[in-house]
PDB file of N, CA and C in Angstrom:
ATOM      1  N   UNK A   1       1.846 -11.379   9.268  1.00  0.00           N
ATOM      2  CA  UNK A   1       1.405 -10.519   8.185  1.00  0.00           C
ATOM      3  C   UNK A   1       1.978 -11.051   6.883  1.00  0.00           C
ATOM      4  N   UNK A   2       0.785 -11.192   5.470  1.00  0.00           N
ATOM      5  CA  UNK A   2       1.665 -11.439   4.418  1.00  0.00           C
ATOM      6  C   UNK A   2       1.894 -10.211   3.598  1.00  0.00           C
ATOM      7  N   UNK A   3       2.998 -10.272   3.386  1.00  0.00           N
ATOM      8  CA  UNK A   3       3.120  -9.105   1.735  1.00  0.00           C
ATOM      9  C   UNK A   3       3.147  -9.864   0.190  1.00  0.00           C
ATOM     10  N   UNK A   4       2.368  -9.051  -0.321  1.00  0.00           N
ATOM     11  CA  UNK A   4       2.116  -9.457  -1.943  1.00  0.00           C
ATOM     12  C   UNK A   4       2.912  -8.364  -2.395  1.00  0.00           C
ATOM     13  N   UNK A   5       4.154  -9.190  -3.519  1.00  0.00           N
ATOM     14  CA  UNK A   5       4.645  -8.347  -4.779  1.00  0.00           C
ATOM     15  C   UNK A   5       4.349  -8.836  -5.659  1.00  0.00           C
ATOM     16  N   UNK A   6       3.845  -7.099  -6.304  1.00  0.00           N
ATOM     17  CA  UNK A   6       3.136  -6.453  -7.246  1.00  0.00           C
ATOM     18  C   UNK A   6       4.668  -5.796  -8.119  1.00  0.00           C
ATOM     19  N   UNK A   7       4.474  -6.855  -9.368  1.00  0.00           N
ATOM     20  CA  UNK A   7       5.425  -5.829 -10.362  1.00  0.00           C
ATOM     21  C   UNK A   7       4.284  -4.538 -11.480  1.00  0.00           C
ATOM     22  N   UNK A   8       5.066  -3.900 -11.989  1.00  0.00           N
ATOM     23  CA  UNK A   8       4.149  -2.890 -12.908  1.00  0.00           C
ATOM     24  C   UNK A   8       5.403  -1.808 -13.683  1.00  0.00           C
ATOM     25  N   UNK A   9       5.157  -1.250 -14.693  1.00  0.00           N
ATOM     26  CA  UNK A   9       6.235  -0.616 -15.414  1.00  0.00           C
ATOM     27  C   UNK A   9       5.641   0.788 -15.232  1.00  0.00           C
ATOM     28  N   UNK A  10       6.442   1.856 -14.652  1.00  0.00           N
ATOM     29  CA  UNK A  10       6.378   3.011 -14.255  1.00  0.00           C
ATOM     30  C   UNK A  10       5.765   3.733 -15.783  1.00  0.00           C
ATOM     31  N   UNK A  11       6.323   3.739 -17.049  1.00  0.00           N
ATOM     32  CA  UNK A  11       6.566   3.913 -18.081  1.00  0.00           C
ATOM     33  C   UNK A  11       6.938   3.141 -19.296  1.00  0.00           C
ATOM     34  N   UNK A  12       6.019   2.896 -20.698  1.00  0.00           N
ATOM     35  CA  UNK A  12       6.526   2.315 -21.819  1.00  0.00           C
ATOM     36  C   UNK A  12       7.787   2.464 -22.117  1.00  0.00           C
ATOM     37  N   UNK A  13       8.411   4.008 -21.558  1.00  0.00           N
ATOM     38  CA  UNK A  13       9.994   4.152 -22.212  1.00  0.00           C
ATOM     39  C   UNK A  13      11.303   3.440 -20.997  1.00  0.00           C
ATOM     40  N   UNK A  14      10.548   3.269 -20.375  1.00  0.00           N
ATOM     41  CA  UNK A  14      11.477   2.288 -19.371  1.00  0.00           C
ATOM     42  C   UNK A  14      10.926   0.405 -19.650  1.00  0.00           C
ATOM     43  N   UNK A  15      12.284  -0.086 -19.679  1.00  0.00           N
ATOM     44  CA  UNK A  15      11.924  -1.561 -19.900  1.00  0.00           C
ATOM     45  C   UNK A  15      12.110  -2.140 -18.680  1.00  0.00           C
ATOM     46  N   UNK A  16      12.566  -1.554 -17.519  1.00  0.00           N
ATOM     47  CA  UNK A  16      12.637  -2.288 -16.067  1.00  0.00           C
ATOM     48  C   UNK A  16      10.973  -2.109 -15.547  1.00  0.00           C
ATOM     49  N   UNK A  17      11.200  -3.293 -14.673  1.00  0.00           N
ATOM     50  CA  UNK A  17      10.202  -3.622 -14.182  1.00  0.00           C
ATOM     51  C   UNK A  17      10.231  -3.325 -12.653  1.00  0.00           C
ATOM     52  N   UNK A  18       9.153  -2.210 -11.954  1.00  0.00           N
ATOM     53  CA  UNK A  18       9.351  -1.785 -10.548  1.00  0.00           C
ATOM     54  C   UNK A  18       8.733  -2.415  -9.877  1.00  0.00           C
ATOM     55  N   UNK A  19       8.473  -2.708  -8.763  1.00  0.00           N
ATOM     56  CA  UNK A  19       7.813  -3.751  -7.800  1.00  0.00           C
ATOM     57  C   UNK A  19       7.923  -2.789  -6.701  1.00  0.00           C
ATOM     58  N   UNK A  20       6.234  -3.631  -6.045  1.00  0.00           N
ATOM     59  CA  UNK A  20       6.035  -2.644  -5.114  1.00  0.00           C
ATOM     60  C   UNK A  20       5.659  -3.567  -3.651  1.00  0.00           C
ATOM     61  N   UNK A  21       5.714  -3.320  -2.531  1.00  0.00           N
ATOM     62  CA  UNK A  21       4.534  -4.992  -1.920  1.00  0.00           C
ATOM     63  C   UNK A  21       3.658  -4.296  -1.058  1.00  0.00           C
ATOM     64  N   UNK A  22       2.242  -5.468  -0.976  1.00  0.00           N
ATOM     65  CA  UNK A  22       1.196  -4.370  -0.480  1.00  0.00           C
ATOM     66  C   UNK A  22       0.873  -5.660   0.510  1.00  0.00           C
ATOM     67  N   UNK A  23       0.302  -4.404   2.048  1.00  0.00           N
ATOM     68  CA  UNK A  23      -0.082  -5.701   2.846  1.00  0.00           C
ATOM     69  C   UNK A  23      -1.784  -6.280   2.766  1.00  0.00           C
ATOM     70  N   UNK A  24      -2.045  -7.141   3.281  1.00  0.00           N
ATOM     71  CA  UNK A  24      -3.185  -7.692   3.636  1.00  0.00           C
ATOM     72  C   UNK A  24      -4.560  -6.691   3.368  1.00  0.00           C
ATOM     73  N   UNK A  25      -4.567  -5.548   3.782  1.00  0.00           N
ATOM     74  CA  UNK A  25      -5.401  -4.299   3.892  1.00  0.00           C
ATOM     75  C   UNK A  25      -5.005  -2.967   2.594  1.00  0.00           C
ATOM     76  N   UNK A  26      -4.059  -3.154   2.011  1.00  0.00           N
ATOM     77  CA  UNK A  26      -4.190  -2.804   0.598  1.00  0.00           C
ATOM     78  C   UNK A  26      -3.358  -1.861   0.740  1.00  0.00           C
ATOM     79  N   UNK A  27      -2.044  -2.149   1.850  1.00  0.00           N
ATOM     80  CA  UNK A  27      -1.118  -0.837   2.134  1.00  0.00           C
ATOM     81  C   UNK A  27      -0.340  -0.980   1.474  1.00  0.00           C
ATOM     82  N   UNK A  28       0.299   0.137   0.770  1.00  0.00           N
ATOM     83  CA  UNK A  28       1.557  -0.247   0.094  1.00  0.00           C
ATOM     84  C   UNK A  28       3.108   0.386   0.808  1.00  0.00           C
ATOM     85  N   UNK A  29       3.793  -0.560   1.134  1.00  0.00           N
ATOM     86  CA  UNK A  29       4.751  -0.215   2.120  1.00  0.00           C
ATOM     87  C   UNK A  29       6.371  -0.469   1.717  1.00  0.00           C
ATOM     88  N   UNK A  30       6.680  -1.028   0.970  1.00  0.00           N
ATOM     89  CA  UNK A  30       7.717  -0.935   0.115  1.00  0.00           C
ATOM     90  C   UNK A  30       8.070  -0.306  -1.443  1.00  0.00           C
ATOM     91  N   UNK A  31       8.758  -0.256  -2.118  1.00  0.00           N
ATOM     92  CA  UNK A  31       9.476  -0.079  -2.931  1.00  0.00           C
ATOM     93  C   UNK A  31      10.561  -0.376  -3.313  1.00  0.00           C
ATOM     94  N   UNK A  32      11.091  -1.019  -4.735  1.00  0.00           N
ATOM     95  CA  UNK A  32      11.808  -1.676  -5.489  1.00  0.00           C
ATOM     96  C   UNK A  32      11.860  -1.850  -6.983  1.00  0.00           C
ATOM     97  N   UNK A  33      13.074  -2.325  -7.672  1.00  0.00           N
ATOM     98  CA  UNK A  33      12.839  -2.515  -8.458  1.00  0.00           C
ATOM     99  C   UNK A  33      13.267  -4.221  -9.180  1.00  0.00           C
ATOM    100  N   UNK A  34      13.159  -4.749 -10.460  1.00  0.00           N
ATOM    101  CA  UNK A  34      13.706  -6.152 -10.726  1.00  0.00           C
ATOM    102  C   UNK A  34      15.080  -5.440 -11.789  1.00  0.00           C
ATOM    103  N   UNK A  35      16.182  -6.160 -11.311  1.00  0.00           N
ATOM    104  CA  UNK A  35      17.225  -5.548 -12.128  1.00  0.00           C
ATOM    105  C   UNK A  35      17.268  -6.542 -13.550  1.00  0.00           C
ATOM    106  N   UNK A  36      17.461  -6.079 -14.099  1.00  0.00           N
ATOM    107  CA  UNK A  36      17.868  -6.626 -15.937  1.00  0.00           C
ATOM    108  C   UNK A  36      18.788  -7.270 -16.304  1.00  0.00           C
ATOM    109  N   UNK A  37      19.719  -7.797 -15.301  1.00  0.00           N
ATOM    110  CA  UNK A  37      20.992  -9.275 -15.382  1.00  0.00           C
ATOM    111  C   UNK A  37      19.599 -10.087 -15.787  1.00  0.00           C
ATOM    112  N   UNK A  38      20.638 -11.089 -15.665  1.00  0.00           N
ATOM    113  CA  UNK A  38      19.880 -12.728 -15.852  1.00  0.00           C
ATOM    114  C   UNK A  38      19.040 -13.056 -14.853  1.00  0.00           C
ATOM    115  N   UNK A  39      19.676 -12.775 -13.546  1.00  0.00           N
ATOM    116  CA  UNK A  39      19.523 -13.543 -12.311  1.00  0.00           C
ATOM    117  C   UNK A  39      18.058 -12.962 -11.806  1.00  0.00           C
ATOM    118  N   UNK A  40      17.840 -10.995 -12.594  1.00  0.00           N
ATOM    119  CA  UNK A  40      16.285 -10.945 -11.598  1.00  0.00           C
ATOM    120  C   UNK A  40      16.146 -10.631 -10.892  1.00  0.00           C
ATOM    121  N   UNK A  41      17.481  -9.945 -10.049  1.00  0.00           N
ATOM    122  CA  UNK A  41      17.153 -10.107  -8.785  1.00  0.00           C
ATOM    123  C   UNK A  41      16.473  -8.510  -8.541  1.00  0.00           C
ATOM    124  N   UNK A  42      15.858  -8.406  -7.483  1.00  0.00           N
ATOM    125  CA  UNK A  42      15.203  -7.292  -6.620  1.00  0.00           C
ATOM    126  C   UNK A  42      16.156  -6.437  -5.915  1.00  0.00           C
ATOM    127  N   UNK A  43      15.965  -5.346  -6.746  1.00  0.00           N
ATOM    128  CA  UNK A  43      16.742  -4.229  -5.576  1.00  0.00           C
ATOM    129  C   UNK A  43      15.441  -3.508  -4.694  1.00  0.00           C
ATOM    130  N   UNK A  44      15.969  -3.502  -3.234  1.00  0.00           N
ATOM    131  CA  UNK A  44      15.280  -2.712  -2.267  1.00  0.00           C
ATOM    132  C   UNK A  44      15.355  -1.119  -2.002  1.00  0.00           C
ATOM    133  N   UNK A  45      14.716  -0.298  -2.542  1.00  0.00           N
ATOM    134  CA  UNK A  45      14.472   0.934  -2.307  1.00  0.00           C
ATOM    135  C   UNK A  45      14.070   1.645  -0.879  1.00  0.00           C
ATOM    136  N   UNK A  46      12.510   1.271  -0.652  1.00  0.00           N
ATOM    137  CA  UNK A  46      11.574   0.979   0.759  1.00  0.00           C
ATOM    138  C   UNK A  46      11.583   0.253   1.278  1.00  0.00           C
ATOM    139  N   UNK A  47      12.001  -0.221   2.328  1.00  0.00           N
ATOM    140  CA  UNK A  47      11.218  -1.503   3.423  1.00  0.00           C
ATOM    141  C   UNK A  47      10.013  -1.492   3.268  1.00  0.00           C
ATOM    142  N   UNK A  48       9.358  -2.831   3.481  1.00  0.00           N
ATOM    143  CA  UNK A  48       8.059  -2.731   3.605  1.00  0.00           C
ATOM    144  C   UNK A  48       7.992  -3.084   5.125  1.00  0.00           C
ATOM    145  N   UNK A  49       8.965  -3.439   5.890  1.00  0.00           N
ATOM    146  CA  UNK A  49       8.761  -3.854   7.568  1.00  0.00           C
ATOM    147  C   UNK A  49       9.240  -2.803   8.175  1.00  0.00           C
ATOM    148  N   UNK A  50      10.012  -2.519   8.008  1.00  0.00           N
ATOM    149  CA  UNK A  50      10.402  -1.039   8.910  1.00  0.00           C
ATOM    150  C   UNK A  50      10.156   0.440   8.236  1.00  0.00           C
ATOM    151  N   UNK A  51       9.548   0.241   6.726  1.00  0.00           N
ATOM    152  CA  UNK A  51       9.320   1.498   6.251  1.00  0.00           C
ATOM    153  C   UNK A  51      11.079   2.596   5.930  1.00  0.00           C
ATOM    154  N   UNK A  52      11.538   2.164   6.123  1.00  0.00           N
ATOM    155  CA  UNK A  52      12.974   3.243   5.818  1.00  0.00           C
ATOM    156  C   UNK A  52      13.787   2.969   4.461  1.00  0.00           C
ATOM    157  N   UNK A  53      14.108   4.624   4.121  1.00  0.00           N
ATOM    158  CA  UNK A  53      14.650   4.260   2.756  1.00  0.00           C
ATOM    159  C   UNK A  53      15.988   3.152   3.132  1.00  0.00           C
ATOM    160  N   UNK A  54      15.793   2.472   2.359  1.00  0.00           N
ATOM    161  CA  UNK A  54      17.154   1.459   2.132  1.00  0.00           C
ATOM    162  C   UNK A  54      18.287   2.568   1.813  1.00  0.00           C
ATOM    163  N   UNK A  55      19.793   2.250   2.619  1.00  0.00           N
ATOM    164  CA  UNK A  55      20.985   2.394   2.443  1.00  0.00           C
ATOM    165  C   UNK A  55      21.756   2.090   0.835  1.00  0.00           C
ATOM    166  N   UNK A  56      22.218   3.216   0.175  1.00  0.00           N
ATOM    167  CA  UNK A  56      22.511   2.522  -1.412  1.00  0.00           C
ATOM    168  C   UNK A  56      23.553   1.796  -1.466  1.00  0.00           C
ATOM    169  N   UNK A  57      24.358   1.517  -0.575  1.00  0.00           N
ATOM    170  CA  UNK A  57      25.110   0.477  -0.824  1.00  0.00           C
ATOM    171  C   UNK A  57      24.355  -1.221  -0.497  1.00  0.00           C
ATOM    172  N   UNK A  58      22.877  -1.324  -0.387  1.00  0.00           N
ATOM    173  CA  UNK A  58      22.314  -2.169  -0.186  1.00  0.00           C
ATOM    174  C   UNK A  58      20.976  -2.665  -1.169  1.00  0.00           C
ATOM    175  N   UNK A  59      20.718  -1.656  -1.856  1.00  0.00           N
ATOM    176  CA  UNK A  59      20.090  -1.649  -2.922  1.00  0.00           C
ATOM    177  C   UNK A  59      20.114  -2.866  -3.470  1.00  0.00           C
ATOM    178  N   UNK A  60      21.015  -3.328  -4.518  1.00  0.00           N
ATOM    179  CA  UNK A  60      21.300  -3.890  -5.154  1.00  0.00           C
ATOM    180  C   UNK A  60      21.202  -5.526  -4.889  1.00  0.00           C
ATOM    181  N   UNK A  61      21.594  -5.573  -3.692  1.00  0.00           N
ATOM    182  CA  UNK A  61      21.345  -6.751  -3.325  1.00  0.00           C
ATOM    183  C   UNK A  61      20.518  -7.603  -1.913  1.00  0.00           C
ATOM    184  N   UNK A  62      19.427  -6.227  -2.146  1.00  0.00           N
ATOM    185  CA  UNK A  62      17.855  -6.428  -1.979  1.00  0.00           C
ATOM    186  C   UNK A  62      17.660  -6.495  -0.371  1.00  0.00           C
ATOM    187  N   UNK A  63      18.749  -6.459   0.270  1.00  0.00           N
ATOM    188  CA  UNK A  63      18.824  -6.444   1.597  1.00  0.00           C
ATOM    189  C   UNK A  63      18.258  -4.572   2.584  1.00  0.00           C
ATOM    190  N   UNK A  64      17.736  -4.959   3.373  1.00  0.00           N
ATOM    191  CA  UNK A  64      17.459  -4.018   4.452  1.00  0.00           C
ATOM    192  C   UNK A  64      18.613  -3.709   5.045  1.00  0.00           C
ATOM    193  N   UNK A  65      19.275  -2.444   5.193  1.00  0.00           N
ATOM    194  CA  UNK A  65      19.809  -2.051   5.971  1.00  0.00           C
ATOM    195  C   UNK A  65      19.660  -2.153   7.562  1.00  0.00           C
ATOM    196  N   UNK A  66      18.344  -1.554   7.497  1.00  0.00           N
ATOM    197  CA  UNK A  66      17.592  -1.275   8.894  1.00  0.00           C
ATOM    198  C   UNK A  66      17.496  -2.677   9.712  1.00  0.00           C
ATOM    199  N   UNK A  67      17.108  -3.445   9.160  1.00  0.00           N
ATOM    200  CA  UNK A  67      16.016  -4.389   9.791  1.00  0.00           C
ATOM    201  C   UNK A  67      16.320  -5.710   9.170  1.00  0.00           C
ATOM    202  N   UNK A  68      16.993  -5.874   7.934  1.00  0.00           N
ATOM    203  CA  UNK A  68      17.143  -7.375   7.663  1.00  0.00           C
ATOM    204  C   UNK A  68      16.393  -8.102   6.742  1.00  0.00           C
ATOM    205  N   UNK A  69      15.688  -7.220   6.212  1.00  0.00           N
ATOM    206  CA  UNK A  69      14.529  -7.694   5.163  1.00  0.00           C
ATOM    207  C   UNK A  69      15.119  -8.199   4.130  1.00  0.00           C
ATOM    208  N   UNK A  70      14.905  -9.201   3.515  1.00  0.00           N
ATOM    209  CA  UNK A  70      15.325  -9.851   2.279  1.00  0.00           C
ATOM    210  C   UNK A  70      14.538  -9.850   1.130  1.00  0.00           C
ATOM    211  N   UNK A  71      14.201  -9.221   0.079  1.00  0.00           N
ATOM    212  CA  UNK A  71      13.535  -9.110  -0.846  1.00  0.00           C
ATOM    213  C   UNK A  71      13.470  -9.949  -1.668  1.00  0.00           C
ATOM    214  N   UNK A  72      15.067 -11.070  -2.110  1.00  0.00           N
ATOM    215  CA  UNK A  72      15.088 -11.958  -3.171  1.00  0.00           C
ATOM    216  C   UNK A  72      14.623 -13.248  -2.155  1.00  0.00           C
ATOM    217  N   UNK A  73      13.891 -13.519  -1.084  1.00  0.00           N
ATOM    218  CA  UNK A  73      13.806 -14.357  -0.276  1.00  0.00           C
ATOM    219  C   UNK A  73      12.020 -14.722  -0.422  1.00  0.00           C
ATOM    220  N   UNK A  74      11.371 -14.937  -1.326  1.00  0.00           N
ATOM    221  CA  UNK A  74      10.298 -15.523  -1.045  1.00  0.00           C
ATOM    222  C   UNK A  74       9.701 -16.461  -2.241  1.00  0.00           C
ATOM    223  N   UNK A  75       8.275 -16.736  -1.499  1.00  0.00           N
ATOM    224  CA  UNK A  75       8.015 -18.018  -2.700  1.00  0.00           C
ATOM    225  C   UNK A  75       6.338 -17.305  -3.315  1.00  0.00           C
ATOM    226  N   UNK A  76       6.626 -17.847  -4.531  1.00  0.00           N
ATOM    227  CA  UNK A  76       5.526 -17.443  -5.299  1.00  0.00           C
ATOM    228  C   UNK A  76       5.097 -15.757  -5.147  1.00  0.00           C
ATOM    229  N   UNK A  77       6.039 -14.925  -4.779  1.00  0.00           N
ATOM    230  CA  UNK A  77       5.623 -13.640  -4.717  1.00  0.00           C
ATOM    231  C   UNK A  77       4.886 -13.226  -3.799  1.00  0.00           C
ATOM    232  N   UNK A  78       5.031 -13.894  -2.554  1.00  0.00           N
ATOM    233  CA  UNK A  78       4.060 -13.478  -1.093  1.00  0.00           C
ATOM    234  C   UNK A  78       5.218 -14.030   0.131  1.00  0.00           C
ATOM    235  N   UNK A  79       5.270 -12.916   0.682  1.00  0.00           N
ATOM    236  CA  UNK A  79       6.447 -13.079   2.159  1.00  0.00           C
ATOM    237  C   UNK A  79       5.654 -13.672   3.428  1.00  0.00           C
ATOM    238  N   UNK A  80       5.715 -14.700   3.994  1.00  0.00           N
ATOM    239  CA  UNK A  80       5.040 -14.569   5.311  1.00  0.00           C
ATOM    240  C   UNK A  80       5.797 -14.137   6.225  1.00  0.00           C
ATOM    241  N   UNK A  81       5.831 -13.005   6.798  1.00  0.00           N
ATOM    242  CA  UNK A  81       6.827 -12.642   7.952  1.00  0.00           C
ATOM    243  C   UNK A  81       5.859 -12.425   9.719  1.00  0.00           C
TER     244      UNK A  81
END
């Protein structure tokens, strides 16, 4: 299965950028956001593989609690898992 992330801004009065990833069939199964350091990186909210809210001490550094999912881990914005 591939997932496509999709960034989009919730709101003009917010300058972060939320990301979402949708599968093949137009599901949308995660949630996230891009943090505002330098680096970019993706915090994980939703899994998009196991569907469960992410643990907040894991947020941040985009990892799945559940399952192992890596969010800052792909190329050109599409996961093949």
């Amino acid at each position: 299965m591939k997932l496509k992330l999709i960034t989009y801004n919730i709101s003009p009065a917010y300058d972060e950028l939320n990301v979402r990833w949708q599968s093949n069939d137009n599901k949308i199964s995660g949630l996230g956001f891009i943090s505002k350091g330098e680096d970019k990186r993706i915090g994980l909210l939703k899994c998009p593989l196991c569907h469960n809210e992410n643990y907040a001490l894991n947020v941040m550094d985009g990892l799945c609690s559940w399952c192992g999912f890596n969010a800052n881990k792909h190329e050109n914005h599409v996961t093949n898992i």
